[in-house]
Structure formats: C-alpha cells, structure tokens
N, C-alpha and C. Protein backbone atom coordinates (compact mmCIF):
# COMPACT_ATOMS: atom_id res chain seq x y z
N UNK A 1 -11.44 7.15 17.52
CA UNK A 1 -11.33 8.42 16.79
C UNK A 1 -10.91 9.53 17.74
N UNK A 2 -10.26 10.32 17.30
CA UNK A 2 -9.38 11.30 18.30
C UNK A 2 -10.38 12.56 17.73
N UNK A 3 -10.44 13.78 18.75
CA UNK A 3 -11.14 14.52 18.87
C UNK A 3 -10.62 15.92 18.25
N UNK A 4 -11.19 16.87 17.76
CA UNK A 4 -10.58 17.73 16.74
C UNK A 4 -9.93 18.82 18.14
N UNK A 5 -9.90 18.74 19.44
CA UNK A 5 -9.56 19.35 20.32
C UNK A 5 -7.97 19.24 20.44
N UNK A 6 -7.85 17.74 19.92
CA UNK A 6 -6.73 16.95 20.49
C UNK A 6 -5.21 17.25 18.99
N UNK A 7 -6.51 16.74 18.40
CA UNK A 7 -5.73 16.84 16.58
C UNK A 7 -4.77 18.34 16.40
N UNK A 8 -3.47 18.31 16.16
CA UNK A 8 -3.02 19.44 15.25
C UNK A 8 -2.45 19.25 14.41
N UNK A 9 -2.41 17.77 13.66
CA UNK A 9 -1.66 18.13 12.26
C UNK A 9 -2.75 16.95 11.48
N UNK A 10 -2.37 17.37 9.81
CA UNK A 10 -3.07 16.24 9.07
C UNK A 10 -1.58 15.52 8.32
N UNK A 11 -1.77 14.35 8.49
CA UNK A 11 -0.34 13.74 8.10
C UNK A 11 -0.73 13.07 6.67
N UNK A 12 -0.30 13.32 5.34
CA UNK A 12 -0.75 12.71 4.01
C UNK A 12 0.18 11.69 3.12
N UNK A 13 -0.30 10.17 3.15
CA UNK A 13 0.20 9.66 2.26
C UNK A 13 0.24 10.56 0.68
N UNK A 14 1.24 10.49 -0.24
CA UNK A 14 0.77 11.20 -1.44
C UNK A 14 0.58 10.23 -2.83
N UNK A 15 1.14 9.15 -2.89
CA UNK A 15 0.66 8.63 -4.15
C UNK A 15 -0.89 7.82 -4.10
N UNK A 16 -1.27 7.89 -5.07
CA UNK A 16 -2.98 7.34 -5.20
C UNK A 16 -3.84 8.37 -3.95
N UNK A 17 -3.23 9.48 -3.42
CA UNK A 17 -4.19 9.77 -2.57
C UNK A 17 -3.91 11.81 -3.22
N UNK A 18 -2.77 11.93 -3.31
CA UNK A 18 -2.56 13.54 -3.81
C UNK A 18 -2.26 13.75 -5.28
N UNK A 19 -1.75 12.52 -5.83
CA UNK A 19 -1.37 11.97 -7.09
C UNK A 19 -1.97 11.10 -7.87
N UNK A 20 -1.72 10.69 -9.28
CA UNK A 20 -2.63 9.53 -9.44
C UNK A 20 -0.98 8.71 -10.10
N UNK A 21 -1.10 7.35 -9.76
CA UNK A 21 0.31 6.74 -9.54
C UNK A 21 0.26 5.27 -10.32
N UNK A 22 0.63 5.69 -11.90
CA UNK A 22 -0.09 4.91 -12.83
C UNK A 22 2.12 4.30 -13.24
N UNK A 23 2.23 3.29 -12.87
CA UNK A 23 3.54 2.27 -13.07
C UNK A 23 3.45 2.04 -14.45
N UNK A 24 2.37 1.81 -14.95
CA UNK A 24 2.16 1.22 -16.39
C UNK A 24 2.58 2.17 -17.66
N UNK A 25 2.49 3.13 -17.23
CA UNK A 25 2.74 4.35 -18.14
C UNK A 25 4.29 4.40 -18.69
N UNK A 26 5.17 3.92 -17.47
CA UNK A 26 6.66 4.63 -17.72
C UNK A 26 7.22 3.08 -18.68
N UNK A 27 6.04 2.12 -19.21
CA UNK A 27 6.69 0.74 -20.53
C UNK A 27 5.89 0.75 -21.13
N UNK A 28 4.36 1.25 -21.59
CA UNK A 28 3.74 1.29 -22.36
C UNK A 28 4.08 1.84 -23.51
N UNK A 29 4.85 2.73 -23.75
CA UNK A 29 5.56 3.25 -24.96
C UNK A 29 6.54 1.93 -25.95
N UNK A 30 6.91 1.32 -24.87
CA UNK A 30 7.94 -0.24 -25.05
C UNK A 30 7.32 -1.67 -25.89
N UNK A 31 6.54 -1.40 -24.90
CA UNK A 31 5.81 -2.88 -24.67
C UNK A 31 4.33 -2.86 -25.67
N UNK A 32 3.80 -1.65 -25.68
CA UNK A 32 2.55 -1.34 -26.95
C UNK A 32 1.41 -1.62 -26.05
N UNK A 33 1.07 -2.83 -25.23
CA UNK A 33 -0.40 -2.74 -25.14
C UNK A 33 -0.17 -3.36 -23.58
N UNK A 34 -1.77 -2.62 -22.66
CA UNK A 34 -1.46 -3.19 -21.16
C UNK A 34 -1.05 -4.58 -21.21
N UNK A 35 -1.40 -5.58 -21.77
CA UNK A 35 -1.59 -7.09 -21.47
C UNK A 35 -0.06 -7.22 -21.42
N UNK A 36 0.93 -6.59 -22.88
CA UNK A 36 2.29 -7.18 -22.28
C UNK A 36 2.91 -6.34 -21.20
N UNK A 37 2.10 -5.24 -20.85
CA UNK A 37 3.05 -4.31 -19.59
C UNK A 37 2.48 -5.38 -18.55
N UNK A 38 1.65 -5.89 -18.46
CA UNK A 38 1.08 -6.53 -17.30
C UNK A 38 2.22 -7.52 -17.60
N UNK A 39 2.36 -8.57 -18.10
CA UNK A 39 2.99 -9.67 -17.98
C UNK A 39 4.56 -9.25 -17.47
N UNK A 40 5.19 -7.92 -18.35
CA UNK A 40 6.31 -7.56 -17.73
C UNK A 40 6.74 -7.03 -16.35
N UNK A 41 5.48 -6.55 -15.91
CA UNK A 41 5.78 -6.48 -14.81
C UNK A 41 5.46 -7.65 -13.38
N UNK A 42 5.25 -8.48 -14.22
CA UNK A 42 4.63 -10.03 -13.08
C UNK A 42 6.05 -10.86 -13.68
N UNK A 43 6.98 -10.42 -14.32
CA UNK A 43 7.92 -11.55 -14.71
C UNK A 43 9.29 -10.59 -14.14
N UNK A 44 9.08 -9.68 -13.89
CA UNK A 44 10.37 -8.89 -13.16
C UNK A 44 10.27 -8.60 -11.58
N UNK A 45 8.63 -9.15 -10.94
CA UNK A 45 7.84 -9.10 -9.81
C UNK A 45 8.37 -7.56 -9.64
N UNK A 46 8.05 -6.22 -10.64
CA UNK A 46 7.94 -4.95 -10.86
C UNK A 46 7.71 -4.66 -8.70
N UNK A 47 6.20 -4.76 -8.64
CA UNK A 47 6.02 -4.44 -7.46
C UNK A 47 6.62 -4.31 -6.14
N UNK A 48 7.44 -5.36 -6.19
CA UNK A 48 8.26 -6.23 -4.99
C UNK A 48 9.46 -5.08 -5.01
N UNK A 49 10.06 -5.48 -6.29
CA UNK A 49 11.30 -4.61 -6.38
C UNK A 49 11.27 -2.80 -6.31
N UNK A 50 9.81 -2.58 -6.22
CA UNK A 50 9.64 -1.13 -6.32
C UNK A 50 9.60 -0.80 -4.68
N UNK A 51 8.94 -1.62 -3.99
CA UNK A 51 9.28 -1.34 -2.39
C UNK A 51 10.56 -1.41 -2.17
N UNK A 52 10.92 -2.21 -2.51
CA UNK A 52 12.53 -2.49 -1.81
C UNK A 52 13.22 -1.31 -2.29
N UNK A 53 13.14 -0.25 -3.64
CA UNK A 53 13.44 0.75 -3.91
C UNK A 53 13.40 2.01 -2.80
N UNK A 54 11.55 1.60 -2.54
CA UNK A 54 11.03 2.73 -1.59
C UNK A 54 12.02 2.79 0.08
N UNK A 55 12.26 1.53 -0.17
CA UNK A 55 13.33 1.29 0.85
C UNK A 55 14.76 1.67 1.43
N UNK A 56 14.91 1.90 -0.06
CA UNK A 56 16.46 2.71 -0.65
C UNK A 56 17.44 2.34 -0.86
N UNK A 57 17.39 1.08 -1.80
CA UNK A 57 17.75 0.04 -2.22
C UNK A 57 18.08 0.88 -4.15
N UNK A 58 18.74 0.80 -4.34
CA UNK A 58 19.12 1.33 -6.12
C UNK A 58 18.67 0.95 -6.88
N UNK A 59 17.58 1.41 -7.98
CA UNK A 59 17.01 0.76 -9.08
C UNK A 59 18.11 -0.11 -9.86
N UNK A 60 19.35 0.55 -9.94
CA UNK A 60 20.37 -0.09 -10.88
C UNK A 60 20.54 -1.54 -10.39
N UNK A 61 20.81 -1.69 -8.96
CA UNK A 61 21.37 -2.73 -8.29
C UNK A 61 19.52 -3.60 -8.69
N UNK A 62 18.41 -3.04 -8.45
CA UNK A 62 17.38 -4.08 -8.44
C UNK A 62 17.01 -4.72 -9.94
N UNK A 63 17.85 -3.82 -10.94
CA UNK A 63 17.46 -4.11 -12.09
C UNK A 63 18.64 -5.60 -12.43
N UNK A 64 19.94 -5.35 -11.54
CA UNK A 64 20.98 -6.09 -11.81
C UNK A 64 20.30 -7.87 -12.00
N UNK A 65 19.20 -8.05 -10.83
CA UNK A 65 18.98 -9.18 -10.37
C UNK A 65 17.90 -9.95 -11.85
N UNK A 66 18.01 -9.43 -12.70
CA UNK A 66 16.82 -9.44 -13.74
C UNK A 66 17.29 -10.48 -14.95
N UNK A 67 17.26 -11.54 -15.18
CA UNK A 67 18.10 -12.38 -16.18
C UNK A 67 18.08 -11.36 -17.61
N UNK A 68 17.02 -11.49 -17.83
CA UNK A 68 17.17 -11.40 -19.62
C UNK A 68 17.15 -10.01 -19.48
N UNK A 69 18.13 -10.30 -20.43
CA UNK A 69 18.66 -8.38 -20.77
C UNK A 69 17.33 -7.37 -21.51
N UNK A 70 16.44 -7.35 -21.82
CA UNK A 70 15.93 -6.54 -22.35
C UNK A 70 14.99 -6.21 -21.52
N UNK A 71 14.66 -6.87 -20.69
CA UNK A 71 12.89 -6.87 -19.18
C UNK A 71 14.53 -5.57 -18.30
N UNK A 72 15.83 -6.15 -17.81
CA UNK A 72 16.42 -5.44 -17.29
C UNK A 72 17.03 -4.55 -17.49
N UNK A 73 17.34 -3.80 -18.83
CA UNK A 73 17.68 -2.76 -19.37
C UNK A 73 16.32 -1.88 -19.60
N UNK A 74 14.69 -2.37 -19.71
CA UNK A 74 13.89 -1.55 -19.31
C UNK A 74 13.55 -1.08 -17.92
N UNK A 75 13.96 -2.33 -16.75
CA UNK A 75 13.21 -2.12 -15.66
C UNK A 75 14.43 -0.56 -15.04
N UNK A 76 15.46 -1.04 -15.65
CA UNK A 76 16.48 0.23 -14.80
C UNK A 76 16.06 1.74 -15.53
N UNK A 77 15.36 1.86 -17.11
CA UNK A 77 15.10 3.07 -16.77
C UNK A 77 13.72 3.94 -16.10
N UNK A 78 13.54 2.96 -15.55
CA UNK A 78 12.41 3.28 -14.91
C UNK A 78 12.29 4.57 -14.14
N UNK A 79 12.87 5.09 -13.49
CA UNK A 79 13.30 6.58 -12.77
C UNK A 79 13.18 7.56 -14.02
N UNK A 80 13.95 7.42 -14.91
CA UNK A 80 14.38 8.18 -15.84
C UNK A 80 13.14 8.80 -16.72
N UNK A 81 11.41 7.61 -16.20
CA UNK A 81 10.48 7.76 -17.21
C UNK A 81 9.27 7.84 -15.78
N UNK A 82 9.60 7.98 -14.94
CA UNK A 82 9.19 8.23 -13.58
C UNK A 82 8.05 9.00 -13.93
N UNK A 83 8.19 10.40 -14.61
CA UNK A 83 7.33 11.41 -14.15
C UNK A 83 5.95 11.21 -14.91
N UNK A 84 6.54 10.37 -16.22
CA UNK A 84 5.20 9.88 -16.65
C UNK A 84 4.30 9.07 -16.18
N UNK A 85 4.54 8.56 -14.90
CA UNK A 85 3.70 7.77 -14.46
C UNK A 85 2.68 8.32 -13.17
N UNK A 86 2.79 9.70 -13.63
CA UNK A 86 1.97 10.40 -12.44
C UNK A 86 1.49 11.51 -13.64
N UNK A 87 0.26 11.06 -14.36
CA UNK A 87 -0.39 12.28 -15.19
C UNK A 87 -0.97 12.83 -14.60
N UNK A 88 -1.95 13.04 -13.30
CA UNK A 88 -2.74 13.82 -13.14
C UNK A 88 -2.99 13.92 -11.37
N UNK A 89 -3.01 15.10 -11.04
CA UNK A 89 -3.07 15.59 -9.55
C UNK A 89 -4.62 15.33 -8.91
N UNK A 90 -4.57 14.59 -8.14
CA UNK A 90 -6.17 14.40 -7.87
C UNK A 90 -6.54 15.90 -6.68
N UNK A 91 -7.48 16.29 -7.61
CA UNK A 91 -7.62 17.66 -7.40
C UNK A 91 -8.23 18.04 -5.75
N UNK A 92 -9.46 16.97 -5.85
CA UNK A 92 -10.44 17.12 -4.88
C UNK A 92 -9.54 16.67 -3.06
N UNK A 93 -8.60 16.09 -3.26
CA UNK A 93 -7.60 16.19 -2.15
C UNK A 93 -6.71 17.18 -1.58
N UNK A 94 -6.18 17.76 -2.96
CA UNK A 94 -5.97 18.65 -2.76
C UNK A 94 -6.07 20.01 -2.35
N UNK A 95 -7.90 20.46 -2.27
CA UNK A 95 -8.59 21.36 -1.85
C UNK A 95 -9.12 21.08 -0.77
N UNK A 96 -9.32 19.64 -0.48
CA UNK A 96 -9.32 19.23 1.22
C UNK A 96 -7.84 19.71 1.79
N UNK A 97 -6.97 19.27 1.48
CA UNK A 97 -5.55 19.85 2.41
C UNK A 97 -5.65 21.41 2.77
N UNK A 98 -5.92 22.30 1.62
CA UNK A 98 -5.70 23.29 1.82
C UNK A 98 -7.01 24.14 2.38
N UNK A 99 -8.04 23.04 2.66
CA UNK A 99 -9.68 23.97 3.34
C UNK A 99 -8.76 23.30 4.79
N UNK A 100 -8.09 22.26 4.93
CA UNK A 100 -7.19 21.93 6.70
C UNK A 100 -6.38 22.84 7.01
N UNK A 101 -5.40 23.23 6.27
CA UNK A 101 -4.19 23.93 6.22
C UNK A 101 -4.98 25.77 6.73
N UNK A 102 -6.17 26.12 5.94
CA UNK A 102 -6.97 27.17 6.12
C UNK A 102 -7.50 27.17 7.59
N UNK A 103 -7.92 26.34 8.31
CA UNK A 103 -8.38 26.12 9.54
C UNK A 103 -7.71 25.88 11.05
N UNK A 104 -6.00 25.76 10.27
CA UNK A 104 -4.85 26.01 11.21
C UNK A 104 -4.31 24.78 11.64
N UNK A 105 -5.09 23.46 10.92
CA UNK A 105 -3.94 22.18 11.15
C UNK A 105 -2.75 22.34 10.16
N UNK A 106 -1.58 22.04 10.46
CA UNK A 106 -0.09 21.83 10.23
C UNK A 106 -0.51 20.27 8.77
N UNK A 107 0.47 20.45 7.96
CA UNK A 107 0.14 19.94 7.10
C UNK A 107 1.32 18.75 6.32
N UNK A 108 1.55 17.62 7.00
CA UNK A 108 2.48 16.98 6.64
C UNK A 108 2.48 15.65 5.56
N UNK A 109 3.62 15.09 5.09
CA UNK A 109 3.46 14.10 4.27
C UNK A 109 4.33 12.81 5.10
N UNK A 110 3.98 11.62 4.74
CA UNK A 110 4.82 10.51 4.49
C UNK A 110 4.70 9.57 3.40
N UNK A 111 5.39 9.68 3.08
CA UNK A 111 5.25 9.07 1.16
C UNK A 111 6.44 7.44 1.24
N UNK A 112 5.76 6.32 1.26
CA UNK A 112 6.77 5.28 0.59
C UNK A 112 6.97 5.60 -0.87
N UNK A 113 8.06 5.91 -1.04
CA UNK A 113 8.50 6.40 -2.11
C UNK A 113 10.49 6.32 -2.49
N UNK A 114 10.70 6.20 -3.61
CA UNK A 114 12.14 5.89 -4.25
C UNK A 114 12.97 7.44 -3.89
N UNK A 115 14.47 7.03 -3.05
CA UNK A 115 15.01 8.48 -3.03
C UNK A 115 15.51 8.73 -4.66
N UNK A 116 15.72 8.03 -6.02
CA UNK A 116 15.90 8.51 -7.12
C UNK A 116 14.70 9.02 -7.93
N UNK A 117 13.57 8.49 -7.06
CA UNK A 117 12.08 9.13 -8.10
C UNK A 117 11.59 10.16 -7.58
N UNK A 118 11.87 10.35 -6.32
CA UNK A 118 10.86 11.39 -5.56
C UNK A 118 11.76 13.22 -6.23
N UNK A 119 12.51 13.16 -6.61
CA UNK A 119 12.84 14.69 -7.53
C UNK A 119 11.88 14.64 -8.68
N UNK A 120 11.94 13.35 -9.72
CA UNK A 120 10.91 13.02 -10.68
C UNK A 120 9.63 13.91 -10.76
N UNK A 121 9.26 12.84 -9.16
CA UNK A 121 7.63 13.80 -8.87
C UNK A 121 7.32 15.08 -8.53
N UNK A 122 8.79 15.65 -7.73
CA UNK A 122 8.55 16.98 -7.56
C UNK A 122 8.56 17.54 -9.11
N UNK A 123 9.14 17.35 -9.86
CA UNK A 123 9.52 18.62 -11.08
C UNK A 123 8.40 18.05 -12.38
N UNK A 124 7.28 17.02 -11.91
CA UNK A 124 6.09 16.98 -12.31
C UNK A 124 4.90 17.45 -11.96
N UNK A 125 5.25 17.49 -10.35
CA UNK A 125 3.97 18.12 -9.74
C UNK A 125 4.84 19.05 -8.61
N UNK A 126 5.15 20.39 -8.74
CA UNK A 126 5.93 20.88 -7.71
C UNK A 126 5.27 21.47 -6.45
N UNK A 127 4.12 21.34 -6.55
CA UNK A 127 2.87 21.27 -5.29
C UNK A 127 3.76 20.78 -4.34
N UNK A 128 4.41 19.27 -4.87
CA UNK A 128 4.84 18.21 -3.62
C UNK A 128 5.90 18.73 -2.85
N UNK A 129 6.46 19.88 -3.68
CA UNK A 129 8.00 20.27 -3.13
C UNK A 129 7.34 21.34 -1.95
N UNK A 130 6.33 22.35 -1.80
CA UNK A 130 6.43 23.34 -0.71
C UNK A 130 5.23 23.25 -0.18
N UNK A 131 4.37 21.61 -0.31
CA UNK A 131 2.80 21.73 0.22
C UNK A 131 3.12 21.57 1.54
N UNK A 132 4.09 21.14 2.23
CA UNK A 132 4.12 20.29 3.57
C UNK A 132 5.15 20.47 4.64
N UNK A 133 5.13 20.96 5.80
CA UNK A 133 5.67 21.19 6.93
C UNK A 133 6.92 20.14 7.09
N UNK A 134 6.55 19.42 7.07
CA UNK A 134 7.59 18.07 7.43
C UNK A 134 7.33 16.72 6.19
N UNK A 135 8.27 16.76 5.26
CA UNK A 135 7.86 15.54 4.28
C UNK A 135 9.03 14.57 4.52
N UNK A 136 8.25 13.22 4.97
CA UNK A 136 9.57 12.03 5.04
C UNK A 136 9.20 11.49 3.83
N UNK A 137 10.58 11.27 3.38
CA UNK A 137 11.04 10.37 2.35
C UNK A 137 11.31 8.99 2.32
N UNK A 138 10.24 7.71 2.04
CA UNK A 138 11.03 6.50 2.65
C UNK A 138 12.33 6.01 2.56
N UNK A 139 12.72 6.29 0.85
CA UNK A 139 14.15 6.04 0.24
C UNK A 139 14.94 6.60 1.21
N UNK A 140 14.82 7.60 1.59
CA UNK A 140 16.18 8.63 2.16
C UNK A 140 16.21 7.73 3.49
N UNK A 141 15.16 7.60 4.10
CA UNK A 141 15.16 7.18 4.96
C UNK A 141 15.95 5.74 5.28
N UNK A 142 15.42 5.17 4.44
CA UNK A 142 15.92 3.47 4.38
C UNK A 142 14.57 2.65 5.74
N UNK A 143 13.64 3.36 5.70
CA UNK A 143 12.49 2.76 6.28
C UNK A 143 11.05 2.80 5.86
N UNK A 144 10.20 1.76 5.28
CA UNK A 144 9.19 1.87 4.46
C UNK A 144 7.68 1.67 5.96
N UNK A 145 7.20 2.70 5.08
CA UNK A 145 5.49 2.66 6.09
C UNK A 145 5.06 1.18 5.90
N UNK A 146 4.38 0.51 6.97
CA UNK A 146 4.14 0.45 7.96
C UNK A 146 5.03 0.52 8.98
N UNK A 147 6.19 0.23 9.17
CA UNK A 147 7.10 0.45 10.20
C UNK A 147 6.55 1.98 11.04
N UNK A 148 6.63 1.56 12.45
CA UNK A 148 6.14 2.18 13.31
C UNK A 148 7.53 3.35 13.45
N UNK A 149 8.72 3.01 12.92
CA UNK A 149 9.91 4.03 12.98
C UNK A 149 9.93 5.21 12.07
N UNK A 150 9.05 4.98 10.92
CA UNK A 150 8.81 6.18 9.95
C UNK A 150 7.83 6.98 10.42
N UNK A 151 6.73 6.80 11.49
CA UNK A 151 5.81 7.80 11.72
C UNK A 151 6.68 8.22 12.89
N UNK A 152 7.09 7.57 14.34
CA UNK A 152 8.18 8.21 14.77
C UNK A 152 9.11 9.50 14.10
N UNK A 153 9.76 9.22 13.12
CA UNK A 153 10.06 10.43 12.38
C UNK A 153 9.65 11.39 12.20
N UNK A 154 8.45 11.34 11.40
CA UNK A 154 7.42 12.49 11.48
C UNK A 154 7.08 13.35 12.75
N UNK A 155 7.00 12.45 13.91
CA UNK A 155 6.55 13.25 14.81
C UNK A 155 7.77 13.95 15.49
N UNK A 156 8.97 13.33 15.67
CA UNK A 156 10.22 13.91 16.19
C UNK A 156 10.13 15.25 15.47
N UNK A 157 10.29 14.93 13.88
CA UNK A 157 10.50 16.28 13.16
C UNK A 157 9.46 17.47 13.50
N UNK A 158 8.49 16.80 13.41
CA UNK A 158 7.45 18.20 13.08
C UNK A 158 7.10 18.59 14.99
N UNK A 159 7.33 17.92 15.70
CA UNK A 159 7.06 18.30 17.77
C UNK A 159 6.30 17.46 17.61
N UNK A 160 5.42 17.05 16.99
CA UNK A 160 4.07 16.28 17.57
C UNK A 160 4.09 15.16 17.99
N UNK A 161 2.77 14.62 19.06
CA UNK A 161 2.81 13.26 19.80
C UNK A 161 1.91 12.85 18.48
N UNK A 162 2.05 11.14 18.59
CA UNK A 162 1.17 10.45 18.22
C UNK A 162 -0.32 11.43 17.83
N UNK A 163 -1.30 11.58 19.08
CA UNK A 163 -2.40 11.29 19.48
C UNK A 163 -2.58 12.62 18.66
N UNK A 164 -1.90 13.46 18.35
CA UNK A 164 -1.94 15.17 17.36
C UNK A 164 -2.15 15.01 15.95
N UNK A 165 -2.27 13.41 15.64
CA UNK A 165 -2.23 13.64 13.75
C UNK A 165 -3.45 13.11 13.64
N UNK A 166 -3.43 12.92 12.16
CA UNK A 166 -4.78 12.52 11.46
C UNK A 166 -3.87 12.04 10.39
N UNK A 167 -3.46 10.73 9.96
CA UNK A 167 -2.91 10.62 8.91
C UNK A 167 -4.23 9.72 8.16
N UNK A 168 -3.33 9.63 6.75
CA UNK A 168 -4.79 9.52 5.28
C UNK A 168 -3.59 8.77 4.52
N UNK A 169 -3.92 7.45 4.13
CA UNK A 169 -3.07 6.56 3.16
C UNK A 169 -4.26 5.75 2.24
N UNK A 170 -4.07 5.59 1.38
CA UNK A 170 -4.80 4.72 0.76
C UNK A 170 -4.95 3.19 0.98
N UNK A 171 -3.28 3.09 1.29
CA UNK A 171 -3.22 1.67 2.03
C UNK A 171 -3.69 0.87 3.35
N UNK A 172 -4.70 -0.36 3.26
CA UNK A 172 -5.33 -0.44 4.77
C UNK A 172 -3.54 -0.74 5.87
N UNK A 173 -2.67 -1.91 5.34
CA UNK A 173 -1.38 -1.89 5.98
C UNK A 173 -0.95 -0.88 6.63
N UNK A 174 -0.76 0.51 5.99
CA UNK A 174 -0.25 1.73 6.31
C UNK A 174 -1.30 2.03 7.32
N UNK A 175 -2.45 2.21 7.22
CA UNK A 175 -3.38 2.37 8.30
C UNK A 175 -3.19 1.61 9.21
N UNK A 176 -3.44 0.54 9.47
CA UNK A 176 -3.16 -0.08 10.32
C UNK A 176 -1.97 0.30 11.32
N UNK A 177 -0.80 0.30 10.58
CA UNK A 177 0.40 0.73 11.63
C UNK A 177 0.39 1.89 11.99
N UNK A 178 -0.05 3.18 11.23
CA UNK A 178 -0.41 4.11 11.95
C UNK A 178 -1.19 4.11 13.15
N UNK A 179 -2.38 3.48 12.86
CA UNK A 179 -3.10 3.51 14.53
C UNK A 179 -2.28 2.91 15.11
N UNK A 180 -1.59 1.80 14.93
CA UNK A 180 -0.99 1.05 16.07
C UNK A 180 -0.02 1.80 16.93
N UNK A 181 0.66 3.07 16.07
CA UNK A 181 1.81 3.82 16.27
C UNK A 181 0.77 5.07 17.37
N UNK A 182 -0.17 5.39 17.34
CA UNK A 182 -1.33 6.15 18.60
C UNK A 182 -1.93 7.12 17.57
N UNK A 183 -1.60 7.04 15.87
CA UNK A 183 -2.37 8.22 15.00
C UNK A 183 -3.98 7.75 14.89
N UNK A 184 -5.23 8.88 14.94
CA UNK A 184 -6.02 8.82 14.48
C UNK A 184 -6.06 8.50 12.63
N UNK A 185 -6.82 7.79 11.48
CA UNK A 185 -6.98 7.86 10.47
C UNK A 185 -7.66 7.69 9.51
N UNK A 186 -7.83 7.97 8.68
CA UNK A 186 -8.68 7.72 7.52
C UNK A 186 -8.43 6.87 6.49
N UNK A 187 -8.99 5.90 6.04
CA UNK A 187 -8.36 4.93 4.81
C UNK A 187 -8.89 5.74 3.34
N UNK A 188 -7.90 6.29 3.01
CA UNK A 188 -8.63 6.77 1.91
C UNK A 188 -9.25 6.10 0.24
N UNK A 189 -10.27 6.19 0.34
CA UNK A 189 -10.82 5.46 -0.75
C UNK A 189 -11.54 6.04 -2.23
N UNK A 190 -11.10 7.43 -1.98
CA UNK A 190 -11.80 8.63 -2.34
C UNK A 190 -11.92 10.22 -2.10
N UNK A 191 -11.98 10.94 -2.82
CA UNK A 191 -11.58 12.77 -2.43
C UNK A 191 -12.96 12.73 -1.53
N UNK A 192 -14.17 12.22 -1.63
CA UNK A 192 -15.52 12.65 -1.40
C UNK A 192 -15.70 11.43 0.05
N UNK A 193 -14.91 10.33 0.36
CA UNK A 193 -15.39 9.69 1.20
C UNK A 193 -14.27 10.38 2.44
N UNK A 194 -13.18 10.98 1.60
CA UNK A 194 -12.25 11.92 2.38
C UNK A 194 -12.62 12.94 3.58
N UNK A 195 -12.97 14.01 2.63
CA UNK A 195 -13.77 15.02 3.05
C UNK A 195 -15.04 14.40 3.68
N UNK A 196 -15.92 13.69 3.96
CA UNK A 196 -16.82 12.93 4.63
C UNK A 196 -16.06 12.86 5.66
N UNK A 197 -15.16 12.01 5.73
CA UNK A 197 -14.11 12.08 7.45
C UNK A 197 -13.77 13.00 7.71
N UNK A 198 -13.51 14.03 7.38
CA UNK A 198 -12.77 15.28 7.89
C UNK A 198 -13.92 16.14 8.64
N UNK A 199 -15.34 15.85 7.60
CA UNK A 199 -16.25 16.41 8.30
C UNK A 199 -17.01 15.98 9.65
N UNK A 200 -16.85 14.68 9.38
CA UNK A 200 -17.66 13.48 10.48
C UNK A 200 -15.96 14.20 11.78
N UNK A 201 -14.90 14.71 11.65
CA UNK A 201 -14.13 14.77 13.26
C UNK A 201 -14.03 16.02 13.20
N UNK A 202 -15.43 16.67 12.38
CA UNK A 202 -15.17 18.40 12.86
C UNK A 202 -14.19 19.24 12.29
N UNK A 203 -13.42 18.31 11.47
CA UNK A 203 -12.09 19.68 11.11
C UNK A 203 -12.30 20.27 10.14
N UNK A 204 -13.45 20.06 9.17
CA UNK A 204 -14.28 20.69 7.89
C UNK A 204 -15.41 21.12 8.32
C-alpha cells in the first residue's frame, strides 16, 4: 500500500464502479424476458465480442461474424441502444471522487470501453465528459486494461509515475495489472467498502 504522502492522483475505472453497466437492457425490449436475453447473448458469445470492441475493433465488422441474421442485425444495433444500458449513476462513488478531488488529488479515468459507445455514455451521464483530468479511452486507443501499455498512457498524459496513483476497478484482472504496472489499488466491490479504503490510506 502506497502512502498518502506519495499518492497524487485517484485513477477510476467507470463502468460498474461510477455507472451501473446493465448489457441486458439494450435486447430486452426484443427478446421480452431475461432467460432469452441470456441465451442471446451466450449464442453470439455477446461478452467476448464486446472486449474486442473495447479494443476498437467495429461493432459492424463484430456483428458481421454472426450466422443467423436476426441474433446479427440485433447484436449491430447495439451502440445505437447503448445508453440504455447504463440507467443509473452510482451515487455513493461519486461523492467519494469529489470528497478526493476536494482534498487536492487529481482525478483521472481509464475505462475499457467501445470508441462508438463511449459518446453514448457521455450524453447519458455527462458527469463522464468533464469529471476527469486525463480520461483514456480503450477503443480509441486500440489497447484494453490489463495491458500494462494503457496505464502507461495515463501516466505519460497526466506527468505522473506509477507509485502517484490509486487506481479503483471493479475488475480483480484490471487490479492485478495495475499493481503489476507500480499503481497502489482498491478492488472495488462497493461505494461503502470504497470509501473504507480511501479512509484506511488517509486520503478521506
């Protein structure tokens, strides 16, 4: 654990941790009930193809690979129904960033995320567009977190070394490569087990 002497920025995954990041939402209108959104998305392996998006890879081109025309004429509008799949801003994170941001740490994002969805989320939640000093984009990028080259980024952009952040992902993977990359972090599992870490390294 790195020392709040050392720390000057808080680095924030944003989906499931600033957002709530519900996939099921943007075919439930389609499909009528979870059980067949579930099956549609285990027969188009939804998940797989949504990284490789985050990657920056074209929904159109990932939808191309899809046999039966109707699973692939839904999976491509998927962008288009994007914003519905983020109903609600998880609040209690959000008032942690900004009791950090109040105390004079620098306040950044790295989001695996689609370069055709991430406008989506801004003009659903436009928090995302001016909360953050330095926001990498994985799509734009064409490099998905864990890769030790996307937190590199972050730090080129914003001055900072390694040993200066505090990044917060929900994902243990993403954690993982962050420490490996020299960041202090938090696995986030919760707004309240959040703020518990922030308080346990002094910066709350």
């Amino acid at each position: 654990m790195t020392g709040p002497l050392t720390l000057r920025a808080v680095v924030f995954d944003i989906g499931n941790v600033l957002v709530d990041w519900q996939p099921t939402l943007a075919f439930l209108p389609d499909l009528g009930s979870q059980a067949a959104v579930d099956e549609f998305l285990a027969r188009t392996d939804f998940f797989a193809r949504n990284l490789r998006a985050d990657g920056g890879e074209a929904w159109a081109d990932l939808a191309e690979e899809i046999d039966d025309p109707a699973d692939r004429a839904l999976f491509a509008a998927y962008p288009t129904r994007f914003a519905a799949t983020m109903p609600n801003a998880i609040e209690s994170s959000w008032q942690a960033m900004e009791d950090l941001r109040e105390r004079g740490l620098f306040i950044h994002a790295i989001t695996n995320w689609s370069a055709e969805t991430w406008p989506h989320g801004v003009a659903a939640h436009p928090r995302l567009g001016r909360a953050f000093g330095v926001t990498v984009v994985s799509g734009r990028e064409g490099v998905i977190k864990p890769d030790a080259r996307i937190f590199d980024l972050l730090c080129n952009r914003a001055g900072l070394a390694p040993r200066e952040c505090l990044f917060i992902d929900d994902s243990a993977r993403n954690i993982a490569g962050a420490a490996a990359f020299g960041m202090d972090t938090i696995h986030f599992t919760g707004p309240d087990a959040l703020r518990a870490g922030l308080i346990q390294r002094g910066l709350l």
